[in-house]
N, C-alpha and C. Protein backbone atom coordinates (compact mmCIF):
# COMPACT_ATOMS: atom_id res chain seq x y z
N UNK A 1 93.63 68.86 5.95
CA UNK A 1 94.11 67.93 4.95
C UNK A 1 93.96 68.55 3.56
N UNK A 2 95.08 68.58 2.69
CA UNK A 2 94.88 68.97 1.52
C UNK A 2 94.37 68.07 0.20
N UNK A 3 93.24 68.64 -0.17
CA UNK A 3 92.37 67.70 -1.35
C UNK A 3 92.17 68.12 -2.41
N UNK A 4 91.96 67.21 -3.17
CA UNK A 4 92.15 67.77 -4.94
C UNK A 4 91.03 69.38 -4.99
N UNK A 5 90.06 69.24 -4.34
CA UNK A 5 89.24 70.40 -4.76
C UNK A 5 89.97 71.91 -4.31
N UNK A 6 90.85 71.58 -2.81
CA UNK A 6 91.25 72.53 -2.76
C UNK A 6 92.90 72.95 -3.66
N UNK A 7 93.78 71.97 -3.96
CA UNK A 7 94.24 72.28 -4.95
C UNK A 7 93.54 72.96 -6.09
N UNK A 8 92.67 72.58 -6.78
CA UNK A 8 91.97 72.80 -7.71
C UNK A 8 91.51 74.73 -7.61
N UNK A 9 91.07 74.63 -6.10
CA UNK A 9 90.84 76.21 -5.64
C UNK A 9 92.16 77.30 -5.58
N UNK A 10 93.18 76.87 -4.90
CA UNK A 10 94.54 77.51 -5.13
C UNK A 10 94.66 77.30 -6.52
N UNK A 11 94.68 76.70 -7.48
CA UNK A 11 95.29 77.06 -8.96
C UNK A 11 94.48 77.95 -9.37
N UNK A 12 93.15 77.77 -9.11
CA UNK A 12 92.20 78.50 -9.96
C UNK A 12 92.68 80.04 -9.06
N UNK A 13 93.02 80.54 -8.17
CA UNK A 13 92.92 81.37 -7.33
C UNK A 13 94.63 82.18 -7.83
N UNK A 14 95.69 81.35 -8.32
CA UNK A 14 96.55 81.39 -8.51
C UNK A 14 96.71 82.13 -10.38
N UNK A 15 95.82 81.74 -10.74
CA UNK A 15 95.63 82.05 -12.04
C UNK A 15 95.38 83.32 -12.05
N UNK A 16 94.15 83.44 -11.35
CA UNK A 16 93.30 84.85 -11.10
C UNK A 16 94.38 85.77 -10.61
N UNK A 17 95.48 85.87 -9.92
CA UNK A 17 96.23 86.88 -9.60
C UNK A 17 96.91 87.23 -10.62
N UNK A 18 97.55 86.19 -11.31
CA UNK A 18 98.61 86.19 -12.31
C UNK A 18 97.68 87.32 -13.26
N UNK A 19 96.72 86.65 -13.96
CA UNK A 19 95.94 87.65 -14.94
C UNK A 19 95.88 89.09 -14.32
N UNK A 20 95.60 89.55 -12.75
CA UNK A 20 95.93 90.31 -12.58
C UNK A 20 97.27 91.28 -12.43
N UNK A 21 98.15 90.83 -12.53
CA UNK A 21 99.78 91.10 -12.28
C UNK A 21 99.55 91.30 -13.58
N UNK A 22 99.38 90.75 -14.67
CA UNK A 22 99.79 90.83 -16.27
C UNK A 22 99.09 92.31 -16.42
N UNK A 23 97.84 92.43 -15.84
CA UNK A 23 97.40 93.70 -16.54
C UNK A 23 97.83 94.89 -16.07
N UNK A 24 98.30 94.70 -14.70
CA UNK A 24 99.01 95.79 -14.39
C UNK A 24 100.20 96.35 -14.71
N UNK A 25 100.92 94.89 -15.47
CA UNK A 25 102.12 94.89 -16.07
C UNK A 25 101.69 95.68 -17.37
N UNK A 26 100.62 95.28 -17.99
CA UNK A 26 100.65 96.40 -19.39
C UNK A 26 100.38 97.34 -19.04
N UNK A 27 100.45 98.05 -17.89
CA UNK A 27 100.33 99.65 -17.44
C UNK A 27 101.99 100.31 -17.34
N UNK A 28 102.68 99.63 -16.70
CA UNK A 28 103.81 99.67 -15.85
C UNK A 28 105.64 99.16 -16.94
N UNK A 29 105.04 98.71 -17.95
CA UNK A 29 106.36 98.02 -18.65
C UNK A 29 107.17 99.19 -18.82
N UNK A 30 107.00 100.31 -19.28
CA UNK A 30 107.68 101.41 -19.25
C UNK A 30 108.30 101.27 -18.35
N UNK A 31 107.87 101.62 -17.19
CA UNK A 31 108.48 101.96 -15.92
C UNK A 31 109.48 100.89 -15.26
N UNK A 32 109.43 99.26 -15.70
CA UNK A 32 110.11 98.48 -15.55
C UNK A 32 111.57 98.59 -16.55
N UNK A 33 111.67 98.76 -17.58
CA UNK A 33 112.13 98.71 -18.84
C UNK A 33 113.38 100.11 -18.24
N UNK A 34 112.94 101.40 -18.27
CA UNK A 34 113.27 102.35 -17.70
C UNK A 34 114.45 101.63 -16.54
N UNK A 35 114.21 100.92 -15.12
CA UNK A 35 114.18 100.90 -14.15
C UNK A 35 115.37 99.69 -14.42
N UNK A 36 115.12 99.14 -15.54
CA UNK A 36 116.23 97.67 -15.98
C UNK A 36 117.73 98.77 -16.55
N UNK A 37 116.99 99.70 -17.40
CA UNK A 37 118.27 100.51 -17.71
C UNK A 37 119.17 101.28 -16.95
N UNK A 38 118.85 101.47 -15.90
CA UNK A 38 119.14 102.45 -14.94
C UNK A 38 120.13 101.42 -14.08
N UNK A 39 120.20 100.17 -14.11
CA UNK A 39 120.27 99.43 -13.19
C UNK A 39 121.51 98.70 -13.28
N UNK A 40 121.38 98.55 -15.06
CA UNK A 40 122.27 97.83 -15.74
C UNK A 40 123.73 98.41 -16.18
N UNK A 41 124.22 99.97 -16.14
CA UNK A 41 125.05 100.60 -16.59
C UNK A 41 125.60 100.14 -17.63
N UNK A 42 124.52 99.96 -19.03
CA UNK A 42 125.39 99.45 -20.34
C UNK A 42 124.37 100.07 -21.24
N UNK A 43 124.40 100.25 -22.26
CA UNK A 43 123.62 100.74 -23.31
C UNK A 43 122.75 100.68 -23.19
N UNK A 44 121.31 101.71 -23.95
CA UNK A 44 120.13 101.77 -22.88
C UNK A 44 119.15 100.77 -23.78
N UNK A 45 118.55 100.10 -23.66
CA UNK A 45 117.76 98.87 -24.52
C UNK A 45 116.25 99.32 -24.11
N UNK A 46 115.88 100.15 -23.93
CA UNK A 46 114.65 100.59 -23.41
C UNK A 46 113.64 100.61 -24.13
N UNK A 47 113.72 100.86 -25.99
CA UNK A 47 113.00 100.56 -26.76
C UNK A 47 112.79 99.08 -27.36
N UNK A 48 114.30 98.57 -27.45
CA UNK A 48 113.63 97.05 -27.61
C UNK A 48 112.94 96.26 -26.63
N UNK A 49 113.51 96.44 -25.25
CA UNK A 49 112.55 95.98 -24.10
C UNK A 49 111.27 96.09 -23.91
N UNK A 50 111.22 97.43 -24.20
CA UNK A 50 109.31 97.81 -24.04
C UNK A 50 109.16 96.95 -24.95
N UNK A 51 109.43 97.00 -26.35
CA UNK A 51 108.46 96.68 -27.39
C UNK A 51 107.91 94.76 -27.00
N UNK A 52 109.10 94.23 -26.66
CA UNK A 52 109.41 92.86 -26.81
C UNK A 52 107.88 92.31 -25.48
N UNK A 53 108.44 93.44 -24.11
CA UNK A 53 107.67 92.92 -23.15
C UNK A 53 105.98 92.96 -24.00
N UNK A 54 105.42 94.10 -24.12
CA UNK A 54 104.53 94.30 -24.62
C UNK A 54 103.92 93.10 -25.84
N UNK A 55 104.94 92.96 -26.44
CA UNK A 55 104.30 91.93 -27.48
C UNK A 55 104.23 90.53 -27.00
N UNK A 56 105.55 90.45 -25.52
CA UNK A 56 105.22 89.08 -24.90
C UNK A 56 103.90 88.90 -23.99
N UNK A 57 103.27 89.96 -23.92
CA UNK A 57 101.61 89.94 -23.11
C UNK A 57 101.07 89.13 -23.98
N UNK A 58 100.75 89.39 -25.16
CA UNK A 58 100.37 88.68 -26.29
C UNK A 58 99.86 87.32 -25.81
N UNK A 59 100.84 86.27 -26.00
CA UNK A 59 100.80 85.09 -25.24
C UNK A 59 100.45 84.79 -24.01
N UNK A 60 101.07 86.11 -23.50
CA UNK A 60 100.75 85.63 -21.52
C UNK A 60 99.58 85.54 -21.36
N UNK A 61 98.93 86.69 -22.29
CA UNK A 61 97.28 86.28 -21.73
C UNK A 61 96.65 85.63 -22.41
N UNK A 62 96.78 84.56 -23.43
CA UNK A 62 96.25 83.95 -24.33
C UNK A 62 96.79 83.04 -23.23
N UNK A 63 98.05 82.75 -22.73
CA UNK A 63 98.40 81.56 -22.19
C UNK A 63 97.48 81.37 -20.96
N UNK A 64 97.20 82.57 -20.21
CA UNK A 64 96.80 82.69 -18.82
C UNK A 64 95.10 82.10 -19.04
N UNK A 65 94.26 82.90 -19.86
CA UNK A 65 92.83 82.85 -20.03
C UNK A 65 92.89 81.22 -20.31
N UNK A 66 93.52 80.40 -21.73
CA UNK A 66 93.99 79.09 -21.63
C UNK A 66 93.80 78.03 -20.56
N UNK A 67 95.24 78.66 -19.32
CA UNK A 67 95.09 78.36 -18.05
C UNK A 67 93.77 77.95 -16.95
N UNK A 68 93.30 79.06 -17.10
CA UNK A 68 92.09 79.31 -16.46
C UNK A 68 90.85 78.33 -17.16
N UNK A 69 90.75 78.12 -18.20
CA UNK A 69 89.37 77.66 -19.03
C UNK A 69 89.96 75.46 -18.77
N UNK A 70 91.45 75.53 -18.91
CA UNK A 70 91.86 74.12 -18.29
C UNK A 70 91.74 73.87 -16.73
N UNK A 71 91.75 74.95 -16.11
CA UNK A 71 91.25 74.72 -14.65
C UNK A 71 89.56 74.50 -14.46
N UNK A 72 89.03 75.04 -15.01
CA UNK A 72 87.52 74.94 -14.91
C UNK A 72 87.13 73.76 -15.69
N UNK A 73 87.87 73.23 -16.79
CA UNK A 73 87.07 72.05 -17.22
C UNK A 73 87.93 71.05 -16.16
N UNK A 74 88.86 70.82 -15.41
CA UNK A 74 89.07 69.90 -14.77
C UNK A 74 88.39 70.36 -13.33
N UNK A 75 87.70 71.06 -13.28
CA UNK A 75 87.10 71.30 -12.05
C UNK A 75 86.11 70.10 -12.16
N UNK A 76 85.35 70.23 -13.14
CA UNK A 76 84.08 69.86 -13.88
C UNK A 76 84.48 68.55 -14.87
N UNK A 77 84.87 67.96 -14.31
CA UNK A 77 85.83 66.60 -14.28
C UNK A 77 85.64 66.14 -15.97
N UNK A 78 86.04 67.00 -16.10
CA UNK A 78 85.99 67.22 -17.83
C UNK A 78 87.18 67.08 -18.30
N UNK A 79 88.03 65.95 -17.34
CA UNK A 79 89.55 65.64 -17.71
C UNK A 79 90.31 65.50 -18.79
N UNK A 80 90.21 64.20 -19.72
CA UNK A 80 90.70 64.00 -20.70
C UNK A 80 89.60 64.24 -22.25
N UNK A 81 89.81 65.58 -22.47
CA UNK A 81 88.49 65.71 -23.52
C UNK A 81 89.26 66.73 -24.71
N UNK A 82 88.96 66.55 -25.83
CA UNK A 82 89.56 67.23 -26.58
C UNK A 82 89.87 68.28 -26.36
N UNK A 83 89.20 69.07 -26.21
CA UNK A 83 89.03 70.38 -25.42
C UNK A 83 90.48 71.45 -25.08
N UNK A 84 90.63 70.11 -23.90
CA UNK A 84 91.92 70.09 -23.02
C UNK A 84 93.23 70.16 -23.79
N UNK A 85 93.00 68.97 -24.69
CA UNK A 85 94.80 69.35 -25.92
C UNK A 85 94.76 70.45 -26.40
N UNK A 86 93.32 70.84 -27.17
CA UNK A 86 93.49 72.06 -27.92
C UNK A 86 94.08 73.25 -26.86
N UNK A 87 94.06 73.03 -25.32
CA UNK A 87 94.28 74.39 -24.52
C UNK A 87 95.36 73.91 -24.33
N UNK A 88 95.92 72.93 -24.10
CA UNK A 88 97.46 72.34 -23.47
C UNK A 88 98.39 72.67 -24.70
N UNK A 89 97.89 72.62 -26.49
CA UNK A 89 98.54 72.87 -26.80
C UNK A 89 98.60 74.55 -27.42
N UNK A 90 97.87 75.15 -27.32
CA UNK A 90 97.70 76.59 -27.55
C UNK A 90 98.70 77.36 -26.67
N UNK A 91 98.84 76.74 -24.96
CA UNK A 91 99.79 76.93 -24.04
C UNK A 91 101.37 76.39 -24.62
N UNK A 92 101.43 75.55 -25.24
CA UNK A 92 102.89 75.49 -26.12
C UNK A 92 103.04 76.52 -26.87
N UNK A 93 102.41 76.85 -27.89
CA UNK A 93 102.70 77.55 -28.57
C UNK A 93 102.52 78.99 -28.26
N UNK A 94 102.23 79.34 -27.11
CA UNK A 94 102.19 80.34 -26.37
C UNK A 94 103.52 80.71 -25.49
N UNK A 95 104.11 79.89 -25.26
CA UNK A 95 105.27 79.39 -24.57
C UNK A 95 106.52 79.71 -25.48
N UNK A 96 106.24 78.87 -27.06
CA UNK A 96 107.15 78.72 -28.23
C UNK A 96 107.22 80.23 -28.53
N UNK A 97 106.39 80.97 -28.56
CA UNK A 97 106.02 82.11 -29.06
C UNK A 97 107.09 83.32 -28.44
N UNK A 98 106.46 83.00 -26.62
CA UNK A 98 107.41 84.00 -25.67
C UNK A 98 108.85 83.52 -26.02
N UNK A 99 109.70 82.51 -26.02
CA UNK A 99 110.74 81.64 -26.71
C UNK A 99 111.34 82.75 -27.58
N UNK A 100 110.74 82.43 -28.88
CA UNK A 100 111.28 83.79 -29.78
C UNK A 100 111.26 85.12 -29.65
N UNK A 101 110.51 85.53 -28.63
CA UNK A 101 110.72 87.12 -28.44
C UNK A 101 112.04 87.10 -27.33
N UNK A 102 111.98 86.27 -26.69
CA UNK A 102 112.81 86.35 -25.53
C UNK A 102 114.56 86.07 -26.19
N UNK A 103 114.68 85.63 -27.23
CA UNK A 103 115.44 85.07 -28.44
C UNK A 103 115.99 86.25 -28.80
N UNK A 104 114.88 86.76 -29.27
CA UNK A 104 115.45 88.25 -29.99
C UNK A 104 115.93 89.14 -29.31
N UNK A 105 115.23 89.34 -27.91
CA UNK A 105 116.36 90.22 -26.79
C UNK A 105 117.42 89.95 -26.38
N UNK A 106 117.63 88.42 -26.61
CA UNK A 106 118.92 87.92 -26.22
C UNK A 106 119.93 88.74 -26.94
N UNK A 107 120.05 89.53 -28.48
CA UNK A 107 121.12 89.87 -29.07
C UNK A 107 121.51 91.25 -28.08
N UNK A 108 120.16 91.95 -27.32
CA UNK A 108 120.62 92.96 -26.72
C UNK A 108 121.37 92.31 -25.23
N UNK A 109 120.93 91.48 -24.32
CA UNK A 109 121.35 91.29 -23.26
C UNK A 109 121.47 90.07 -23.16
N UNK A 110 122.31 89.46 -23.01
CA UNK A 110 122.76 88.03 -23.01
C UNK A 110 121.76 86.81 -22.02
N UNK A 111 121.36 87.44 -21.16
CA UNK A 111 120.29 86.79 -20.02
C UNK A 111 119.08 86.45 -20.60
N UNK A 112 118.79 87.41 -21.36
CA UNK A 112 117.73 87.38 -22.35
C UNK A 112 117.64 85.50 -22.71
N UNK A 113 118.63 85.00 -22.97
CA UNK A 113 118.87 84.04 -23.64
C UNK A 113 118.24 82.64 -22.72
N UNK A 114 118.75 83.56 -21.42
CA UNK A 114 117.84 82.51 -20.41
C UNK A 114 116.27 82.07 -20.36
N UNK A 115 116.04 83.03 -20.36
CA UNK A 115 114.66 83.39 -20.17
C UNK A 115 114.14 82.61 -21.79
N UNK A 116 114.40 83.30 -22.65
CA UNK A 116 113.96 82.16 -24.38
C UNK A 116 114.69 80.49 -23.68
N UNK A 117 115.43 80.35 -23.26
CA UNK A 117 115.72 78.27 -22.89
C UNK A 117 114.86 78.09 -22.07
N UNK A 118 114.09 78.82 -21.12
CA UNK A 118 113.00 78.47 -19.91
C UNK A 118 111.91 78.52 -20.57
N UNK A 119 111.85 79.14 -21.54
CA UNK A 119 110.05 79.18 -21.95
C UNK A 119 110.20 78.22 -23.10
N UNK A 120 110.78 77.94 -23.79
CA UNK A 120 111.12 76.53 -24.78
C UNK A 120 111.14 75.25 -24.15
N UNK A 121 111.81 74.99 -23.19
CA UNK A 121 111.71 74.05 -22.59
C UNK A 121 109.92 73.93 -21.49
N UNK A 122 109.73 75.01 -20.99
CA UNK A 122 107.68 74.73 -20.80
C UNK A 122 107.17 74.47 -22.13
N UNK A 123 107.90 74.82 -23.31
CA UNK A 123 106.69 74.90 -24.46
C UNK A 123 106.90 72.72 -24.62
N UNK A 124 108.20 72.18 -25.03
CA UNK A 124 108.90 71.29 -25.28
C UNK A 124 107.58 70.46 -24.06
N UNK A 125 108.11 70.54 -22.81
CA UNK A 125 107.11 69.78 -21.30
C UNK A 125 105.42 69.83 -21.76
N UNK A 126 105.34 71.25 -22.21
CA UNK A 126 103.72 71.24 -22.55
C UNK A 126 103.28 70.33 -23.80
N UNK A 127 103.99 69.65 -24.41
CA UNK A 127 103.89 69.40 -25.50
C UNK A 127 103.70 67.73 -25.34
N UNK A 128 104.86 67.15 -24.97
CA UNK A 128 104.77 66.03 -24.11
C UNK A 128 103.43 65.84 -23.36
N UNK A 129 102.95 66.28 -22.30
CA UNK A 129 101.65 66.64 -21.98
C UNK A 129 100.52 66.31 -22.65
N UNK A 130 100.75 67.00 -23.75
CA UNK A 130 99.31 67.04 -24.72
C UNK A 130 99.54 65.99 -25.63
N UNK A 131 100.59 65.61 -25.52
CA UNK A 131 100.69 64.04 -26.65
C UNK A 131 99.89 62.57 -25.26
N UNK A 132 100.47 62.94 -23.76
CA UNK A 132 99.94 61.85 -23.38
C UNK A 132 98.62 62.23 -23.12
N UNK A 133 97.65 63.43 -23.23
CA UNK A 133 96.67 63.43 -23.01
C UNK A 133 95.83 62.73 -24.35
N UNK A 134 96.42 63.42 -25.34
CA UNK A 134 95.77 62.50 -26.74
C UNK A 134 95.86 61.44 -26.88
N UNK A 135 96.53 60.61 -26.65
CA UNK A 135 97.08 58.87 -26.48
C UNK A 135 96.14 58.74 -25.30
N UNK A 136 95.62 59.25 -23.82
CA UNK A 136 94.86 59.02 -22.88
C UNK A 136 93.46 59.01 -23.60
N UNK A 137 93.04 60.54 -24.59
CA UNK A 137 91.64 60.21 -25.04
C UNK A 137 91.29 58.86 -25.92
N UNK A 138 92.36 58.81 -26.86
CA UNK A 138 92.19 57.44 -27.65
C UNK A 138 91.83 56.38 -27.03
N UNK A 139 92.95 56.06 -25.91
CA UNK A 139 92.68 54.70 -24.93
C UNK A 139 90.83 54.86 -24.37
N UNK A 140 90.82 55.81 -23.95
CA UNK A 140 89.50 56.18 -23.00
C UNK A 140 88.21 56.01 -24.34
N UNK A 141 88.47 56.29 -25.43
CA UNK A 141 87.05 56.22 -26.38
C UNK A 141 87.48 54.88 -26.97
N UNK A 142 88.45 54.20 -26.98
CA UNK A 142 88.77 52.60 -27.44
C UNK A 142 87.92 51.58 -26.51
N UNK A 143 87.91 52.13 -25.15
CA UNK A 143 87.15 51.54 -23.78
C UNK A 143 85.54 51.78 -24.14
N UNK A 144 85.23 52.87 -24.34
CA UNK A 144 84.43 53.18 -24.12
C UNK A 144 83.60 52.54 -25.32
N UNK A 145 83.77 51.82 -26.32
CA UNK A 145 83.46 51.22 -27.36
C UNK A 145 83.71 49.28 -27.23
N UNK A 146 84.54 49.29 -26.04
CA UNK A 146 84.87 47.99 -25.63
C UNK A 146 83.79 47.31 -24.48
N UNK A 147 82.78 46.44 -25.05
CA UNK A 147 81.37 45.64 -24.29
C UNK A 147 82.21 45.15 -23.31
């Protein structure tokens, strides 16, 4: 039977790979970037690609570590706590962030463009999120002051 703790264990477990994939990715972007040009038979974008991927780590792992520190306080049923917006919304703007880089590659490759509407729209969802979690803490310390 599947239960919140073991959800809780797959995300946390799910996280942990990702952070790993990212770091291997800052070994390897070359070799991806390279491997996109080769692939694509159109002008070679290999310097704006590297640069863009590289600076989109930036976020990923600010977003990922984020990730991880909101999995452990909801482990530790540390649900609705300030805490949590400040990481839900650091993950927007981590999101907003990849958005504009992904923006700016769009002028080289049109797909590009995809990828900036997918991470705007997580930043837009994450955002929502952290508004009902703040409206949740209010209600919850309004109670908690209510005899």
């Amino acid at each position: 039977m599947w239960t919140k703790s073991k959800s809780i264990a797959l995300s946390s477990i799910l996280v942990k790979f990702v952070m790993i994939l990212l770091t291997i990715g800052a070994f390897i972007i070359p070799k991806i970037s390279e491997w996109y040009d080769k692939i694509s038979y159109r002008e070679s974008i290999f310097w704006p690609l590297t640069i863009i991927l590289y600076c989109t780590l930036v976020p990923a792992f600010i977003a990922i570590f984020s990730l991880n520190k909101l999995i452990t306080n909801i482990n530790k049923d540390n649900v609705f706590v300030d805490q949590n917006v400040k990481l839900i919304r650091i993950l927007s703007w981590c999101c907003f962030l990849a958005s504009l880089l992904f923006g700016i590659l769009g002028f080289y490759r049109f797909i590009a463009f995809l990828l900036c509407f997918a991470a705007a729209f997580f930043a837009i969802i994450l955002r929502v999120i952290k508004n009902v979690f703040e409206k949740a803490i209010t209600i919850r310390e309004e109670n908690d002051y209510t005899i």
